[in-house]
Each structure stands twice: as C-alpha cells, then as structure tokens.
PDB file of N, CA and C in Angstrom:
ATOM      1  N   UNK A   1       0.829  -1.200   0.000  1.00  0.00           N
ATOM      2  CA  UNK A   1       0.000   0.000   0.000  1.00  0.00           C
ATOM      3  C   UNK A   1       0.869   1.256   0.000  1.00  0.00           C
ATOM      4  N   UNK A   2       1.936   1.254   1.057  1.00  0.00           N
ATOM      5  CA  UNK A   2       2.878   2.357   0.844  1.00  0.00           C
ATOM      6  C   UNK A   2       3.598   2.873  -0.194  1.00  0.00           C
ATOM      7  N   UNK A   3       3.850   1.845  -1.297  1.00  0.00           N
ATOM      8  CA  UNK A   3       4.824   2.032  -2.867  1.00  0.00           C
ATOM      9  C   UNK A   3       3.527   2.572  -3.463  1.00  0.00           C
ATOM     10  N   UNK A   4       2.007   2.065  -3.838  1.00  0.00           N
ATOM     11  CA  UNK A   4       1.156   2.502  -4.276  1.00  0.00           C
ATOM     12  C   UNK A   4       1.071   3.892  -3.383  1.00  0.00           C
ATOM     13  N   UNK A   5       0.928   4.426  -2.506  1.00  0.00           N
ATOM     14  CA  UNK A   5       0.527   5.789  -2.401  1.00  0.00           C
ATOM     15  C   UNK A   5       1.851   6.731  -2.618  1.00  0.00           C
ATOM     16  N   UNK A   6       3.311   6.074  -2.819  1.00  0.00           N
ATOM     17  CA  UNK A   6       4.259   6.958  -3.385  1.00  0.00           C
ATOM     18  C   UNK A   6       3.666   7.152  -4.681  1.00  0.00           C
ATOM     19  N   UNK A   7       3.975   6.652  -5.352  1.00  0.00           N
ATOM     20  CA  UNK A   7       3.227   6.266  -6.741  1.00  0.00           C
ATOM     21  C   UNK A   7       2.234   7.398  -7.301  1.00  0.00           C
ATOM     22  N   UNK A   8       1.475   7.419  -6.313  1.00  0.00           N
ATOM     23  CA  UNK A   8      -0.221   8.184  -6.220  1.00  0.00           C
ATOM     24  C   UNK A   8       0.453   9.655  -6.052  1.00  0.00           C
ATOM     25  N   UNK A   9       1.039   9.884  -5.055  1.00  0.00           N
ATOM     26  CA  UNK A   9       1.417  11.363  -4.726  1.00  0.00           C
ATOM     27  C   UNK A   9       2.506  11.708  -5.667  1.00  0.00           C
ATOM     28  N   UNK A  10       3.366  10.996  -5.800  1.00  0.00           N
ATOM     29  CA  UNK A  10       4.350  11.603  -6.773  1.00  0.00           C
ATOM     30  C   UNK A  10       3.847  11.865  -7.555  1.00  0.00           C
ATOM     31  N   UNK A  11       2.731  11.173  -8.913  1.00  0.00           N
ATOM     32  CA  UNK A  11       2.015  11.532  -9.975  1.00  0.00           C
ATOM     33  C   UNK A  11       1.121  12.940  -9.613  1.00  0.00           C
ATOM     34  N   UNK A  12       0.367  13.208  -8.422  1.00  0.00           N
ATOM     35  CA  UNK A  12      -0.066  14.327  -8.237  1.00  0.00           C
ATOM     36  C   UNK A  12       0.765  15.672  -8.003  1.00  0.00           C
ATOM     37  N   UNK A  13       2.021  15.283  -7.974  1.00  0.00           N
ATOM     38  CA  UNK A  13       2.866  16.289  -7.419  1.00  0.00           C
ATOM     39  C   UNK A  13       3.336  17.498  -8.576  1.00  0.00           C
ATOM     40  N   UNK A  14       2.659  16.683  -9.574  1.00  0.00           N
ATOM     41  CA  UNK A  14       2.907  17.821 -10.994  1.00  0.00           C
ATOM     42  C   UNK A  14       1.911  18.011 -11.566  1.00  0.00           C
ATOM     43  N   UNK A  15       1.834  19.837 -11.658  1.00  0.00           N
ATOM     44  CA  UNK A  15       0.858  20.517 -12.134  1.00  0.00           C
ATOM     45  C   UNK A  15      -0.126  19.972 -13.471  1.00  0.00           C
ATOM     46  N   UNK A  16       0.643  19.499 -14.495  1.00  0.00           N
ATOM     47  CA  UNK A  16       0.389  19.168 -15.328  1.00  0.00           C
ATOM     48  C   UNK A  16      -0.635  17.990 -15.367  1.00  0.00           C
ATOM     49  N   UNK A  17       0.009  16.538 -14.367  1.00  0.00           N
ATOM     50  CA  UNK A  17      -1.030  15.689 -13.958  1.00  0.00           C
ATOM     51  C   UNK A  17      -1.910  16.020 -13.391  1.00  0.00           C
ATOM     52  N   UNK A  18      -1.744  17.201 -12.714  1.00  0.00           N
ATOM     53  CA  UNK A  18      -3.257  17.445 -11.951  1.00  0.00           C
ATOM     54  C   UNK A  18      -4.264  18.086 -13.163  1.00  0.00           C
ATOM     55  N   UNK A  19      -3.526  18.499 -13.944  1.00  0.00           N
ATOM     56  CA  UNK A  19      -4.404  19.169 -15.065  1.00  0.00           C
ATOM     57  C   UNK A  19      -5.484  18.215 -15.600  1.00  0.00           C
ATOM     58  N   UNK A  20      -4.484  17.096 -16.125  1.00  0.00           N
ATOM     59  CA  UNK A  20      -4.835  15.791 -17.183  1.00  0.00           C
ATOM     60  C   UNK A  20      -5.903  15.254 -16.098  1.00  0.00           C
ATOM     61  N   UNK A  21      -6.143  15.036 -14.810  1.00  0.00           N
ATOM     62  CA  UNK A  21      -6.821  14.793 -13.975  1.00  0.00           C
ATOM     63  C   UNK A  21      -8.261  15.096 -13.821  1.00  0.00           C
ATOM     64  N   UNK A  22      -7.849  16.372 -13.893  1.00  0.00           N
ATOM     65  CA  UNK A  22      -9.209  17.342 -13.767  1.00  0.00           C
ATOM     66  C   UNK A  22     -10.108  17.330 -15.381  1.00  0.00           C
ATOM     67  N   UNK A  23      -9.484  17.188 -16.763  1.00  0.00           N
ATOM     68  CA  UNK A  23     -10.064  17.402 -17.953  1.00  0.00           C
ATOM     69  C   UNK A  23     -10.479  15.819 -17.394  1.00  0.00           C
ATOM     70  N   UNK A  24     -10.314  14.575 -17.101  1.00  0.00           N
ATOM     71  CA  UNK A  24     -11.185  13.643 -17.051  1.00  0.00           C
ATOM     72  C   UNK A  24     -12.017  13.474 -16.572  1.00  0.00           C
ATOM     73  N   UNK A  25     -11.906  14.276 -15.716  1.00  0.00           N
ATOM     74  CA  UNK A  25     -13.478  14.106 -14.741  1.00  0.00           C
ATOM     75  C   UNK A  25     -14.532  14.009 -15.492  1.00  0.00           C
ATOM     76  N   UNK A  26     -14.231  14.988 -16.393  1.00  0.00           N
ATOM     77  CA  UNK A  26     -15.406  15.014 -17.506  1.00  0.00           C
ATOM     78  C   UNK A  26     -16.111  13.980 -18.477  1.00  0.00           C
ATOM     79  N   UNK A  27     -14.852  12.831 -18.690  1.00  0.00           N
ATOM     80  CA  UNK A  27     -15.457  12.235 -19.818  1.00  0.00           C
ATOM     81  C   UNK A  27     -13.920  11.527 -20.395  1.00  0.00           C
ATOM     82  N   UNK A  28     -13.915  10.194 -20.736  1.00  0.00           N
ATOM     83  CA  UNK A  28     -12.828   9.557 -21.219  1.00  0.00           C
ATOM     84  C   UNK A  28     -12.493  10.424 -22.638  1.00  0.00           C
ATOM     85  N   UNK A  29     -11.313  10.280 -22.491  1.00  0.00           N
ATOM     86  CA  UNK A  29     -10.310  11.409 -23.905  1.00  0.00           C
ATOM     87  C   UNK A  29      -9.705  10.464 -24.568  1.00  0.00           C
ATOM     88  N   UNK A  30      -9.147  10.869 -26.128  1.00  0.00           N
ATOM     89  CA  UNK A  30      -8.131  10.074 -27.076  1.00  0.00           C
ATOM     90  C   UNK A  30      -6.723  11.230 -26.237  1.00  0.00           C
ATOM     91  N   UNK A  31      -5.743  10.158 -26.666  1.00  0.00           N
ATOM     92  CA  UNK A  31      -4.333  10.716 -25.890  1.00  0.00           C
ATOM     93  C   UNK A  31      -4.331  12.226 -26.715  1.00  0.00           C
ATOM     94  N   UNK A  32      -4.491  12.210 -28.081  1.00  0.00           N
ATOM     95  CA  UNK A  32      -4.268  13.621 -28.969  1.00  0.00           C
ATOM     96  C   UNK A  32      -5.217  14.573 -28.008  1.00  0.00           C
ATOM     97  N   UNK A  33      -6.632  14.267 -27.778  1.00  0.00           N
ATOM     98  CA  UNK A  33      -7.159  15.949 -27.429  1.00  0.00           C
ATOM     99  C   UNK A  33      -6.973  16.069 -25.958  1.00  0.00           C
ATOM    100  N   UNK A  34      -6.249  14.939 -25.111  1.00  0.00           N
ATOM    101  CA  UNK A  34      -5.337  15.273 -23.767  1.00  0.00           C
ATOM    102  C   UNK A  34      -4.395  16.529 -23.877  1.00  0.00           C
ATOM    103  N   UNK A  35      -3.500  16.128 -24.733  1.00  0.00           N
ATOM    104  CA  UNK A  35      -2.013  16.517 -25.422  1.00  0.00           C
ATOM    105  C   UNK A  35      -2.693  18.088 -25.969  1.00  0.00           C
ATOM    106  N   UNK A  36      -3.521  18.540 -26.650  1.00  0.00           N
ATOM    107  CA  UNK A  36      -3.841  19.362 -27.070  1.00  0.00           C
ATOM    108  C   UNK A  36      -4.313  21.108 -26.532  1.00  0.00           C
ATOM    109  N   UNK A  37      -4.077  20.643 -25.220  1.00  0.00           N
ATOM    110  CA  UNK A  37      -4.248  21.965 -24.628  1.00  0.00           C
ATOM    111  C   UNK A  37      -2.902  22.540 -23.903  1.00  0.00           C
ATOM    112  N   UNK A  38      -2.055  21.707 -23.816  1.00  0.00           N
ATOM    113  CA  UNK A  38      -0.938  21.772 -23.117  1.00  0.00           C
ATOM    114  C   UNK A  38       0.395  22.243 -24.281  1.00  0.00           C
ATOM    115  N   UNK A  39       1.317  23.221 -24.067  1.00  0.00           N
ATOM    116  CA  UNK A  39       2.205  23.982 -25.290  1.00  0.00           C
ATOM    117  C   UNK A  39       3.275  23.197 -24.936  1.00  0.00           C
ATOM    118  N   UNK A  40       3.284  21.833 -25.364  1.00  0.00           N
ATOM    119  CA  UNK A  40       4.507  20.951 -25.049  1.00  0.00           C
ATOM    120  C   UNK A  40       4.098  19.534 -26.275  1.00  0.00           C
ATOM    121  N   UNK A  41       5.165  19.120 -26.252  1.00  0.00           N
ATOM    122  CA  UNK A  41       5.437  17.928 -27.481  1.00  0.00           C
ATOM    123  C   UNK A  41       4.367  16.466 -27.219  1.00  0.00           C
ATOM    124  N   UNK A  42       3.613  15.855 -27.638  1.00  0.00           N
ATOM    125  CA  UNK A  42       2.815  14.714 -27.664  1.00  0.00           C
ATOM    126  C   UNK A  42       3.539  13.873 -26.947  1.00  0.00           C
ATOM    127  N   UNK A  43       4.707  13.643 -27.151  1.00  0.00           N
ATOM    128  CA  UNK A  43       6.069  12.634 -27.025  1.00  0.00           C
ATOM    129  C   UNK A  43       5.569  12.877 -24.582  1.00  0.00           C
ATOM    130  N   UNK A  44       5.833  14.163 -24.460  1.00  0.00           N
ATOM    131  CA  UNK A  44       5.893  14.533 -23.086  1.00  0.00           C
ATOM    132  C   UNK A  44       4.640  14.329 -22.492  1.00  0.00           C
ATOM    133  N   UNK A  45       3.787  15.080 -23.398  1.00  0.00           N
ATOM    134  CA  UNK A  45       2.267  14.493 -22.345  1.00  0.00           C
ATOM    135  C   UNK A  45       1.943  13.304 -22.507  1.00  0.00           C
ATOM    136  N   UNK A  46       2.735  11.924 -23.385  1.00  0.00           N
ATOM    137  CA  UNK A  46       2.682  10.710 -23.069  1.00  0.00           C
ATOM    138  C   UNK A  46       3.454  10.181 -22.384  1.00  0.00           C
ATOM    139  N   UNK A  47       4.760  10.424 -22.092  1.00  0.00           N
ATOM    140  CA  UNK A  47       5.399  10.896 -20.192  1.00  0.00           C
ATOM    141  C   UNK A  47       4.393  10.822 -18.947  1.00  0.00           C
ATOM    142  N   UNK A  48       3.593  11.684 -18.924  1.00  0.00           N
ATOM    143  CA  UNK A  48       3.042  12.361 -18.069  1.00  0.00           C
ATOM    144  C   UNK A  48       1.901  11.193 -17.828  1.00  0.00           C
ATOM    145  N   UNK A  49       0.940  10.586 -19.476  1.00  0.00           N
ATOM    146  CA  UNK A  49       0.095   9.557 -19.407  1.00  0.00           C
ATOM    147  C   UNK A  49       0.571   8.329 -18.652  1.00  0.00           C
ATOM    148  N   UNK A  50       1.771   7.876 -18.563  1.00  0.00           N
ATOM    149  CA  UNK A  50       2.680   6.917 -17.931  1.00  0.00           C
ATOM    150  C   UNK A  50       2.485   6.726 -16.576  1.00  0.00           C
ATOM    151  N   UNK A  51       3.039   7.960 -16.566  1.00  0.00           N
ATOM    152  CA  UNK A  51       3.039   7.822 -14.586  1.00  0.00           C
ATOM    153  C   UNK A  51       1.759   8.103 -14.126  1.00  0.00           C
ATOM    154  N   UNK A  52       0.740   8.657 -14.539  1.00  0.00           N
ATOM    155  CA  UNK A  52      -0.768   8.367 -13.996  1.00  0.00           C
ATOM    156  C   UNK A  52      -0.929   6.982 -14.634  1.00  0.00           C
ATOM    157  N   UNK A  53      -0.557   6.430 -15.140  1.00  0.00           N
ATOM    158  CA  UNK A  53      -1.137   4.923 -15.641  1.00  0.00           C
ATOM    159  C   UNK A  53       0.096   4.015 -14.327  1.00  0.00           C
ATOM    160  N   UNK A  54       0.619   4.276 -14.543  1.00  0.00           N
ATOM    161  CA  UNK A  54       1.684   3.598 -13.471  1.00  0.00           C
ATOM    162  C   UNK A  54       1.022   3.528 -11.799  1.00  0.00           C
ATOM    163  N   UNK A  55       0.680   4.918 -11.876  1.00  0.00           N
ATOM    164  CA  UNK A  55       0.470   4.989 -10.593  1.00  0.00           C
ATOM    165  C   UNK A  55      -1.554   4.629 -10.163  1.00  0.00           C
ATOM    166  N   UNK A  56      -1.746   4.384 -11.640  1.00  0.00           N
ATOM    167  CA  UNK A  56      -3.516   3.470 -11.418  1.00  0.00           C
ATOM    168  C   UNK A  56      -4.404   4.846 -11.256  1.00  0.00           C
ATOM    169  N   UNK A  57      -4.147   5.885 -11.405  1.00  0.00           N
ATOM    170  CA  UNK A  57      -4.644   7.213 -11.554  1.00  0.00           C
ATOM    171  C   UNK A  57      -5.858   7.272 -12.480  1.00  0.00           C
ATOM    172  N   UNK A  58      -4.913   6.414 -14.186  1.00  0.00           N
ATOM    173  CA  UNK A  58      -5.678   6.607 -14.857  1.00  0.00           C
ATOM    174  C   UNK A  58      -5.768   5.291 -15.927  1.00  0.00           C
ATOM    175  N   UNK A  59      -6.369   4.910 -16.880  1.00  0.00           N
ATOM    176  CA  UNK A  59      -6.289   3.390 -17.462  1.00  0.00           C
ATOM    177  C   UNK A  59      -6.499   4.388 -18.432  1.00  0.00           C
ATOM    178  N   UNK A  60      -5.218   3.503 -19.735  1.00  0.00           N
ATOM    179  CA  UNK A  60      -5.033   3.386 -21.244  1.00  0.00           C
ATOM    180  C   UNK A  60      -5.555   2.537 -22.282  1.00  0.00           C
ATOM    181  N   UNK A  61      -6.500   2.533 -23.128  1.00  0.00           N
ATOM    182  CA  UNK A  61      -6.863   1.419 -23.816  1.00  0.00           C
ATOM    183  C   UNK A  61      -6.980   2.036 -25.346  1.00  0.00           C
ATOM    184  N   UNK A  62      -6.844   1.000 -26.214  1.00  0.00           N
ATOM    185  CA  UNK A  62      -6.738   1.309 -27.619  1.00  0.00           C
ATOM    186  C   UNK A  62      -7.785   1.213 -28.101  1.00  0.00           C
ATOM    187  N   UNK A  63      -8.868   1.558 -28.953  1.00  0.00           N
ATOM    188  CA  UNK A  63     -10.258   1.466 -29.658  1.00  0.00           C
ATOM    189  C   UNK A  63      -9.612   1.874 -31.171  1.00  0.00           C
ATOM    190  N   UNK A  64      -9.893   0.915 -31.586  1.00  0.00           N
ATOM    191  CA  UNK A  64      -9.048   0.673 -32.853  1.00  0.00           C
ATOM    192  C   UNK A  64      -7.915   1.573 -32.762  1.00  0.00           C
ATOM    193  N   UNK A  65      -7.437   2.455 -34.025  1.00  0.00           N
ATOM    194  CA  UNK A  65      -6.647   3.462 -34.305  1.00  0.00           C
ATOM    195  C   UNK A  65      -6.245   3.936 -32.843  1.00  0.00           C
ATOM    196  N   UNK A  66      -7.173   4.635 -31.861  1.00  0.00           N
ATOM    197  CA  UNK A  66      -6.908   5.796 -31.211  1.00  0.00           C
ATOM    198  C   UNK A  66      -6.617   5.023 -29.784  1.00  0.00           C
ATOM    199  N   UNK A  67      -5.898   6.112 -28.885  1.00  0.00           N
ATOM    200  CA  UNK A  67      -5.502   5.873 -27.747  1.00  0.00           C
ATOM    201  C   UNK A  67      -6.529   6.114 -26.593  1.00  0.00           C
ATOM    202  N   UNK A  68      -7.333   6.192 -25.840  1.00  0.00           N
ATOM    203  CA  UNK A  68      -8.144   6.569 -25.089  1.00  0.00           C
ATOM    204  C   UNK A  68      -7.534   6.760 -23.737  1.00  0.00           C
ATOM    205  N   UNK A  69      -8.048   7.295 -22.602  1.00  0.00           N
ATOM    206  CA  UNK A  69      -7.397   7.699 -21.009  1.00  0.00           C
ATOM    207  C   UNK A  69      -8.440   7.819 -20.710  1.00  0.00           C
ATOM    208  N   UNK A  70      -8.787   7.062 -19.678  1.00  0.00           N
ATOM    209  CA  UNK A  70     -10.048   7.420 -18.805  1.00  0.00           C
ATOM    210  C   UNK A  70      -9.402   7.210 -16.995  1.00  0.00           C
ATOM    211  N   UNK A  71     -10.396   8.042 -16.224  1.00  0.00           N
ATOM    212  CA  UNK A  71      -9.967   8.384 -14.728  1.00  0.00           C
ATOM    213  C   UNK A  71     -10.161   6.517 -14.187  1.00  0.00           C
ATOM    214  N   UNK A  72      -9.375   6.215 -13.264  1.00  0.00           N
ATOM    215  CA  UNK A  72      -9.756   5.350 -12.197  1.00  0.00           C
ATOM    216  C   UNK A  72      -9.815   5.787 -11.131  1.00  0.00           C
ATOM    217  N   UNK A  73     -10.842   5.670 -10.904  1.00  0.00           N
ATOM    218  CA  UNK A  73     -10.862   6.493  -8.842  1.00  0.00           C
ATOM    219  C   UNK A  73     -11.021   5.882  -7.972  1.00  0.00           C
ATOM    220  N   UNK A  74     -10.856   4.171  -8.366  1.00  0.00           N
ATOM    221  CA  UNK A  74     -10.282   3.975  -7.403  1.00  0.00           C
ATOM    222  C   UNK A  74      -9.010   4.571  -6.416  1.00  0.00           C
ATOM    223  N   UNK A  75      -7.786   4.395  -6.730  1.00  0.00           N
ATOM    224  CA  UNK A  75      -6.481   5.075  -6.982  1.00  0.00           C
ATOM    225  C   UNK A  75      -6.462   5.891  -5.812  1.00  0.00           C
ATOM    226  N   UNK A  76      -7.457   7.139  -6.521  1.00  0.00           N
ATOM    227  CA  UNK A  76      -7.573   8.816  -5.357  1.00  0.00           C
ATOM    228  C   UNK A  76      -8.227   8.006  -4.071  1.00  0.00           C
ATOM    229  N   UNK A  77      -8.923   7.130  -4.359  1.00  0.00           N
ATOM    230  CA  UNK A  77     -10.164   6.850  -3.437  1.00  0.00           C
ATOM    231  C   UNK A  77      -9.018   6.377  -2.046  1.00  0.00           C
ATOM    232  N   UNK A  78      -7.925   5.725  -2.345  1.00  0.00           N
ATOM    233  CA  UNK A  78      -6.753   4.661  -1.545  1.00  0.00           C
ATOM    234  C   UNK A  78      -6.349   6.131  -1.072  1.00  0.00           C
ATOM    235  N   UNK A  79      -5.564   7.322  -1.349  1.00  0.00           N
ATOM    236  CA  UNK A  79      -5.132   8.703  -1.454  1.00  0.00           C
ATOM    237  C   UNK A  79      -6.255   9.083  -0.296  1.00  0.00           C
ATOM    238  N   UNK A  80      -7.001   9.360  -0.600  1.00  0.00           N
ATOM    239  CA  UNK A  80      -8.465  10.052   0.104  1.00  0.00           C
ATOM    240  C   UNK A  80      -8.200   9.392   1.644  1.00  0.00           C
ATOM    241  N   UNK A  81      -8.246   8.199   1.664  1.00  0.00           N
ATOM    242  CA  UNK A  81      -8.679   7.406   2.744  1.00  0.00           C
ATOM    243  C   UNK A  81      -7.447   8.049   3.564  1.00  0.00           C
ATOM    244  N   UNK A  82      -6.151   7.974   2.873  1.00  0.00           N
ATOM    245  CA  UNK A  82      -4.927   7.584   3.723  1.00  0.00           C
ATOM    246  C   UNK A  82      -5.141   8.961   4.426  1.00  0.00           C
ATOM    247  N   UNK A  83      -5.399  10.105   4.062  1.00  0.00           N
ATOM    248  CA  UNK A  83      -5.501  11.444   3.969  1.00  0.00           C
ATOM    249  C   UNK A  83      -5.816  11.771   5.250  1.00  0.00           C
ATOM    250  N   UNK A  84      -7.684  11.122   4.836  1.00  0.00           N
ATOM    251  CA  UNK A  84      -8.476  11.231   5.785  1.00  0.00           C
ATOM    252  C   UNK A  84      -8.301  10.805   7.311  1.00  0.00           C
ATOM    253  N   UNK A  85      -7.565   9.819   7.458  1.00  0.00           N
ATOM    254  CA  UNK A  85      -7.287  10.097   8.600  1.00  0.00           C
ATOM    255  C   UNK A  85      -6.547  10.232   9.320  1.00  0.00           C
ATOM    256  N   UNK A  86      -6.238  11.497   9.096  1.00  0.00           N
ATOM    257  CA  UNK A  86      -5.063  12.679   9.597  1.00  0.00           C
ATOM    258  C   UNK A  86      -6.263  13.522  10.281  1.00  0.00           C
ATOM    259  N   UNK A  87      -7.640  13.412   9.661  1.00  0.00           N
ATOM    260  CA  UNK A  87      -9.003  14.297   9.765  1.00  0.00           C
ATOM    261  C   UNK A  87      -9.392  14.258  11.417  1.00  0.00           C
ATOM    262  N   UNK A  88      -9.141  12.901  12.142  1.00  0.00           N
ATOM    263  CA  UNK A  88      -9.138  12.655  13.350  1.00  0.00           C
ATOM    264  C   UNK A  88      -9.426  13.842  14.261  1.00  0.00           C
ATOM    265  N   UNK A  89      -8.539  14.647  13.755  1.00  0.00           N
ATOM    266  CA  UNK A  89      -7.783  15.696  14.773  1.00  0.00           C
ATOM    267  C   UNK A  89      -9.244  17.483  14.408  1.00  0.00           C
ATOM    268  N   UNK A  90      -9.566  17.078  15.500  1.00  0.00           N
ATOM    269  CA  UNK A  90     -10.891  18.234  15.077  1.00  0.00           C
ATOM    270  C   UNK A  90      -9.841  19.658  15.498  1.00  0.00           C
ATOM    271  N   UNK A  91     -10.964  20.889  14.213  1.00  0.00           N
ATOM    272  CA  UNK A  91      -9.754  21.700  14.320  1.00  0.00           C
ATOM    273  C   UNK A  91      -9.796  22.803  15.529  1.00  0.00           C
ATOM    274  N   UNK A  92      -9.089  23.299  16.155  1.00  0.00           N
ATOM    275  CA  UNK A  92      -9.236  23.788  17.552  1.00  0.00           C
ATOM    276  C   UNK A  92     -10.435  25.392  17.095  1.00  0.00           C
ATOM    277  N   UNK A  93     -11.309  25.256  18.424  1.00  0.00           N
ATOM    278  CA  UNK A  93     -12.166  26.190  18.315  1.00  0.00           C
ATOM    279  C   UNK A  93     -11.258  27.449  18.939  1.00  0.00           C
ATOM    280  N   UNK A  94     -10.548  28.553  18.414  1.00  0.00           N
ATOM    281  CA  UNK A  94      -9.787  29.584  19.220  1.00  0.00           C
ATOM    282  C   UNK A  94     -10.533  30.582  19.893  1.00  0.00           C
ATOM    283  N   UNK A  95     -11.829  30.749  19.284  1.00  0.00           N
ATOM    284  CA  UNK A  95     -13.026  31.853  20.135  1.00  0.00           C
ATOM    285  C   UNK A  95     -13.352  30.959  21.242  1.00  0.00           C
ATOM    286  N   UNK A  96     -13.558  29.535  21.247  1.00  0.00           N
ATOM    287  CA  UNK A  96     -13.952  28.918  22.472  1.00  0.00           C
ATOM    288  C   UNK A  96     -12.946  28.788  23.334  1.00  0.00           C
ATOM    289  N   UNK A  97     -11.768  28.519  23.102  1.00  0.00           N
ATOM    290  CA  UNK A  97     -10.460  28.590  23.761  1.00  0.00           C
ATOM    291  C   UNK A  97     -10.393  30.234  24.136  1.00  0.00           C
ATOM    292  N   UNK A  98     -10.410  31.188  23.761  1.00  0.00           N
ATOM    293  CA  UNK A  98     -10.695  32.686  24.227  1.00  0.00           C
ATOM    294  C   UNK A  98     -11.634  33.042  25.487  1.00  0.00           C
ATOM    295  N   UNK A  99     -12.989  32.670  24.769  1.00  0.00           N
ATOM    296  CA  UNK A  99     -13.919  32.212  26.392  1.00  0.00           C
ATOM    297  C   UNK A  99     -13.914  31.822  27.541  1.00  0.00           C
ATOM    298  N   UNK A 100     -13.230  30.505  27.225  1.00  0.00           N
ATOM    299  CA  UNK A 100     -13.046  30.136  28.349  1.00  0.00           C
ATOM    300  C   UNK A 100     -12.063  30.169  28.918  1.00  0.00           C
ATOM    301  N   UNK A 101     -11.029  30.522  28.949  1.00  0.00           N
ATOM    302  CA  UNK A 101      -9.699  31.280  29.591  1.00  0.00           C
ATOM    303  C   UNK A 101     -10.460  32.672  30.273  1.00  0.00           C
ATOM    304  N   UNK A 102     -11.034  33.775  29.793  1.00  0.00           N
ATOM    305  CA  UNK A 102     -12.073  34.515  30.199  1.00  0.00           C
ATOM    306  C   UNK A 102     -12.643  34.263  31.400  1.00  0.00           C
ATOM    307  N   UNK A 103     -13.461  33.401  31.197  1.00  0.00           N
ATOM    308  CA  UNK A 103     -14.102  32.924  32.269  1.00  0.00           C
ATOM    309  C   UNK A 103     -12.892  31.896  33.962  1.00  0.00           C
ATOM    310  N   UNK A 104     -12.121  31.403  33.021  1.00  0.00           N
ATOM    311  CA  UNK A 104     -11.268  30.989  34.413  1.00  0.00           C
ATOM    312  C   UNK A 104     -10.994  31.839  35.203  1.00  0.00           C
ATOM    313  N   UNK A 105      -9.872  32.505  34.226  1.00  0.00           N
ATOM    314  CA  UNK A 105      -9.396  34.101  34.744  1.00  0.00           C
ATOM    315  C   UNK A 105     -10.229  34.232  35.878  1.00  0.00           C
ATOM    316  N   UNK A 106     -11.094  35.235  34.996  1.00  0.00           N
ATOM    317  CA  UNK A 106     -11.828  35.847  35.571  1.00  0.00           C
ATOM    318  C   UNK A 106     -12.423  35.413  37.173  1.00  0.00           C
ATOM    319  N   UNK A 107     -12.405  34.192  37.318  1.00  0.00           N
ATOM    320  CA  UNK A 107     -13.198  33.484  38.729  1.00  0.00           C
ATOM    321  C   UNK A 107     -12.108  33.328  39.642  1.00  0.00           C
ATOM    322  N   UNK A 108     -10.950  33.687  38.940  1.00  0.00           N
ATOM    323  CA  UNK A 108      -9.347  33.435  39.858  1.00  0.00           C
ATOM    324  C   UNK A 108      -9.030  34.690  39.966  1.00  0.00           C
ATOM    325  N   UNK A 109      -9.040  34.780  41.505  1.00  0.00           N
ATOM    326  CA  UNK A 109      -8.677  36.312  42.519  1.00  0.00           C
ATOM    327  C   UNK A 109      -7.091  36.357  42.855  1.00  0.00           C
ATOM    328  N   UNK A 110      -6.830  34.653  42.111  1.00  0.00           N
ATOM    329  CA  UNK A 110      -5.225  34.604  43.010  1.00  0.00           C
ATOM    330  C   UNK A 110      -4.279  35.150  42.020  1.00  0.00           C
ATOM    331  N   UNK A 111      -3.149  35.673  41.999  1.00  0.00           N
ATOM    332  CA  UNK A 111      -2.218  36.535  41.040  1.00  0.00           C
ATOM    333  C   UNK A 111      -1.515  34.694  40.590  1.00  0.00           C
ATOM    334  N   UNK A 112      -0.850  35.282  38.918  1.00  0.00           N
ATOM    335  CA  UNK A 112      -0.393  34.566  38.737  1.00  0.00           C
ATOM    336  C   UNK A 112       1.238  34.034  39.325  1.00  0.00           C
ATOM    337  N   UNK A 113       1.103  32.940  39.250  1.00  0.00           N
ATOM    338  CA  UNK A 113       2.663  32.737  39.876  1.00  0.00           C
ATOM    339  C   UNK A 113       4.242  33.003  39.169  1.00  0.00           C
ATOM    340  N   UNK A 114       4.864  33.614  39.401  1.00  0.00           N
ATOM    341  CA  UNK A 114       5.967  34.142  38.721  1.00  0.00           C
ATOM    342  C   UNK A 114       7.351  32.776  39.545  1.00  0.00           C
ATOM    343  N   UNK A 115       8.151  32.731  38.681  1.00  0.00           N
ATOM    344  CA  UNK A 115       9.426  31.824  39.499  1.00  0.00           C
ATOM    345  C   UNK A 115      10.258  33.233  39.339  1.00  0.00           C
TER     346      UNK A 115
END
C-alpha cells in the first residue's frame, strides 16, 4: 500500500497531472485531445500519461486506431482514505479557547505565579 501511495502522490505532485486529472473528470479522452491543450510535445504528455497509468490514476486502452485515457478512482479513493485520517484531529475552536480562559481568569482572585 505504501509504494502505491508513493506512486499516487508523486504523480499528483505535478501541475500538469493534476491538469490531465481534472479534464477527465469530464469524460474519457483520445491521448491527442489530452495533449492538445498543453504547449509541449505529444512525445511529453505521453510521459506524463505513464506515470498516472503507473500509478492506477488513470487506465489506457486502444479502440481501434486511437488511444483513449479514462480516470480510475479507485487510486484517489486509496489517497483520500490515507488522507483522511489525519481528519481525526478536530480543528481547535480559538473563540472557544478565548472564552473560556475569560471565564477561568476571571473566577481566579489569586495573582499569577511568577518563578
């Protein structure tokens, strides 16, 4: 699981894959109208198709002639999970932490202690 989520993050770690990422959401692509928005060589954004296919991001299949890329989400879904629970950790309320320091204070007549 750990080589798969290197895998996963390294492929997200470039702008570009996150690009190719996001145009799938939409709808499976031929490798050409992937390649086609990006001002770089076919040769590179099939680089780029690699390591999201490597890393299960995304699946390659041929329909006759043409190349196709469609999303697997599974992949993010393994990413998501690992993520998520880091989520554990609720995020600190600082106005409630403000309050109630307020209120301690406040009920404490005794000075604070200095060393």
């Amino acid at each position: 699981m750990t080589h798969d989520l290197d895998l996963i993050f390294a492929a997200l770690g470039d702008p570009t894959r996150r690009a190719i990422l996001s145009m799938l959401l939409e709808d499976d692509m031929a490798v050409t109208d992937v390649a086609d928005p990006f001002e770089m060589s076919l040769a590179a954004v099939s680089k780029h198709l690699t390591i999201l296919t490597r890393a299960g991001l995304i699946a390659q299949e041929k329909r006759g002639r043409v190349k196709w890329c469609k999303l697997e989400p599974d992949a993010m879904r393994a990413a998501s999970v690992w993520m998520q629970s880091f989520g554990q950790f609720d995020e600190i309320d600082l106005d409630g932490l403000e309050r109630f320091l307020e209120r301690e204070l406040s009920d404490t007549d005794e000075p604070l202690a200095t060393s």
